[in-house]
C-alpha atoms as a PDB file:
ATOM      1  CA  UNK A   1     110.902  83.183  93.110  1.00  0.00           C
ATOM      2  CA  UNK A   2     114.140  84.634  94.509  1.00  0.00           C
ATOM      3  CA  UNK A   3     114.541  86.924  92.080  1.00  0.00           C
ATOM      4  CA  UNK A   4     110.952  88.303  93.017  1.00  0.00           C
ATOM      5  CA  UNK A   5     111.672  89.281  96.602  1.00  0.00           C
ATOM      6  CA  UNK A   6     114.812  90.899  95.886  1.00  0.00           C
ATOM      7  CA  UNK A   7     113.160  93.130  93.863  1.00  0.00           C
ATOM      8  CA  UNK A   8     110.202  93.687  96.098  1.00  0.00           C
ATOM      9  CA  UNK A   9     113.463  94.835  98.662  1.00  0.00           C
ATOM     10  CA  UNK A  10     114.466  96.605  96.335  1.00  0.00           C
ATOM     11  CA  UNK A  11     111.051  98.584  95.765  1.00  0.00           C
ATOM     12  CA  UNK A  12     110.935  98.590  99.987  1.00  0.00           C
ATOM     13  CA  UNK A  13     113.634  99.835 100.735  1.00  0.00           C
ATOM     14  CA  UNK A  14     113.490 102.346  98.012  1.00  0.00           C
ATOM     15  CA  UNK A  15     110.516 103.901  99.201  1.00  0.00           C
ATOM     16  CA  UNK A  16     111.469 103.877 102.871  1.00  0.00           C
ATOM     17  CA  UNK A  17     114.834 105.856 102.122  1.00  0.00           C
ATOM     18  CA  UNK A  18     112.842 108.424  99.933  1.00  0.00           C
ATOM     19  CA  UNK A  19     110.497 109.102 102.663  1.00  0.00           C
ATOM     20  CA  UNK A  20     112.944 111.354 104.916  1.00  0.00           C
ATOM     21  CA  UNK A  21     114.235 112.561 101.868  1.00  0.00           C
ATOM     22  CA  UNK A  22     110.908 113.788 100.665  1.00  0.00           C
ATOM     23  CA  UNK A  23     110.382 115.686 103.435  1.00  0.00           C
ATOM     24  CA  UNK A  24     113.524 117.617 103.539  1.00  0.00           C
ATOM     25  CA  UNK A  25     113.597 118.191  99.763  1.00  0.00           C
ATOM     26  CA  UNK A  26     109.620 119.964 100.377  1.00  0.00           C
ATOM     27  CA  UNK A  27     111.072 122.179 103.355  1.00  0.00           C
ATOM     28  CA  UNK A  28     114.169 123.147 100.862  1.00  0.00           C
ATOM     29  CA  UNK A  29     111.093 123.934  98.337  1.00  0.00           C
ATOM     30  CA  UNK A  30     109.500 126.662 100.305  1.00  0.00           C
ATOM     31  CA  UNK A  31     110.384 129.757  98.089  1.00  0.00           C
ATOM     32  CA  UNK A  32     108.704 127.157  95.341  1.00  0.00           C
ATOM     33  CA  UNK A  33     105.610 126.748  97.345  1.00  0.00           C
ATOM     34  CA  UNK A  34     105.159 130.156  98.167  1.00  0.00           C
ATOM     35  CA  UNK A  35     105.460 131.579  94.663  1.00  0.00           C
ATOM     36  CA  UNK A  36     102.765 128.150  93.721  1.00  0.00           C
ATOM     37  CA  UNK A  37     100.563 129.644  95.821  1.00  0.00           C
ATOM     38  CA  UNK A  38     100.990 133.396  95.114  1.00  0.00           C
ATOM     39  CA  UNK A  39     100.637 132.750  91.536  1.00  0.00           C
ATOM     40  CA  UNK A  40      97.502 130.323  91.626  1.00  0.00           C
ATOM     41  CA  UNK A  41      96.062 130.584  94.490  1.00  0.00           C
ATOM     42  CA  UNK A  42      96.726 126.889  95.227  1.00  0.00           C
ATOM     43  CA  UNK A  43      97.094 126.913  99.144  1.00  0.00           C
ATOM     44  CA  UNK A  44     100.647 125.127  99.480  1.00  0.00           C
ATOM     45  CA  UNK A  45     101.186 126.696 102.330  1.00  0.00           C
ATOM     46  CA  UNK A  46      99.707 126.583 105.786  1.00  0.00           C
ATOM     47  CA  UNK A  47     100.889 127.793 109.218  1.00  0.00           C
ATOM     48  CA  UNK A  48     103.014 125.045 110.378  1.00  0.00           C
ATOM     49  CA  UNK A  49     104.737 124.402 106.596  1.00  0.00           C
ATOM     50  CA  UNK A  50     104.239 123.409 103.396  1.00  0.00           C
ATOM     51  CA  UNK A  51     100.296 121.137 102.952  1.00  0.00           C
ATOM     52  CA  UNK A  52     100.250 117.714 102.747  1.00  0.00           C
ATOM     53  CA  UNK A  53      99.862 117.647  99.369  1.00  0.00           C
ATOM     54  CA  UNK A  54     102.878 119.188  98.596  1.00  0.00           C
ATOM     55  CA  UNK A  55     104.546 116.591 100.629  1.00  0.00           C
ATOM     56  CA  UNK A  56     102.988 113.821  98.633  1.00  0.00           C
ATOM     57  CA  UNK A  57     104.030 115.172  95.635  1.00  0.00           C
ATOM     58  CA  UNK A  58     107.581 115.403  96.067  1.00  0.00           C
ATOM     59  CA  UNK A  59     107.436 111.905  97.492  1.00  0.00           C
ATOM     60  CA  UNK A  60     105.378 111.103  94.186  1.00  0.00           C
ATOM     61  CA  UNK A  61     108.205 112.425  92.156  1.00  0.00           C
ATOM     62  CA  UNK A  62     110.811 111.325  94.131  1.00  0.00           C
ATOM     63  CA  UNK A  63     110.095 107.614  94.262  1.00  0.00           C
ATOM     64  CA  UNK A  64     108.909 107.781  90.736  1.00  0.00           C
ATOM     65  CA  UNK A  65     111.979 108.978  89.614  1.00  0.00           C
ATOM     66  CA  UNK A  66     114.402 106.651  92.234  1.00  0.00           C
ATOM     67  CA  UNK A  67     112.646 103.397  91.419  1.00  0.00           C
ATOM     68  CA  UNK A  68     113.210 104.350  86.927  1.00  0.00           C
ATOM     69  CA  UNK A  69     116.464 104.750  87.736  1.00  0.00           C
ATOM     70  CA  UNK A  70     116.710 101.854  89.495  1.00  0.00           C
ATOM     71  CA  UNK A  71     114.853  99.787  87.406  1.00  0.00           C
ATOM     72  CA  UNK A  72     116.391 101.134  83.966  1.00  0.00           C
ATOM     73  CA  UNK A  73     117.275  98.506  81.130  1.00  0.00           C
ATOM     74  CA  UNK A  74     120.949  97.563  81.938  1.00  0.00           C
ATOM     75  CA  UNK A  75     121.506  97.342  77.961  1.00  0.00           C
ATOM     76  CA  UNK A  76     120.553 101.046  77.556  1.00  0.00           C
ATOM     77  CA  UNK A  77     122.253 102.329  80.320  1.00  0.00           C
ATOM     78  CA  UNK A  78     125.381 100.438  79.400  1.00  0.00           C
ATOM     79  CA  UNK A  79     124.702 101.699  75.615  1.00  0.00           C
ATOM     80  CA  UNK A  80     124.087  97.996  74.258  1.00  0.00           C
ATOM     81  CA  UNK A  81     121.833  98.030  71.277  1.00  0.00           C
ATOM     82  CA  UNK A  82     120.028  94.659  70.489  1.00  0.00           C
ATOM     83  CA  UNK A  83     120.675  93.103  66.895  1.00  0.00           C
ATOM     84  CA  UNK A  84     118.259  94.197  64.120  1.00  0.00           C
END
C-alpha cells in the first residue's frame, strides 16, 4: 500500500510542477501559434495570448511526456534485456 501513494506523489507532484511550466513553454510557442493559425485557420490566438486550448495542449504533452519518462521500465532504460 506504500508503494501506491508514493507513486500517486509521484503522479501529483508531477503534474503540479508541469503546470507553470506549461504555461511558459505556450508563451515561448507564439511564433508556433501564429503560423497554426495562419495556416489553418485554427484560432490559437486571441487578444490577450495564446487560447486555452493551446494551453491544454502543451500541458497534455507535457505531462504525457514527464510522467513516461518517469514511469519508464528501469530494465530498458538501464539496457537490461530479460532471458529468452
Amino acid at each position: 500500500m506504500k508503494g501506491f501513494f508514493v507513486q500517486l506523489l509521484k503522479v501529483v507532484a508531477t503534474a503540479v510542477v508541469s503546470a507553470p511550466l506549461a504555461v511558459m513553454l505556450t508563451w515561448m510557442l507564439l511564433p508556433f501559434w501564429d503560423w497554426l493559425e495562419a495556416s489553418t485557420g485554427l484560432e490559437s490566438r486571441g487578444h490577450s495570448g495564446p487560447s486555452g486550448w493551446c494551453y491544454l495542449a502543451v500541458y497534455g504533452v507535457l505531462l504525457v511526456a514527464s510522467l513516461s519518462l518517469l514511469f519508464w521500465p528501469r530494465s530498458r532504460a538501464q539496457g537490461e534485456h530479460s532471458p529468452s
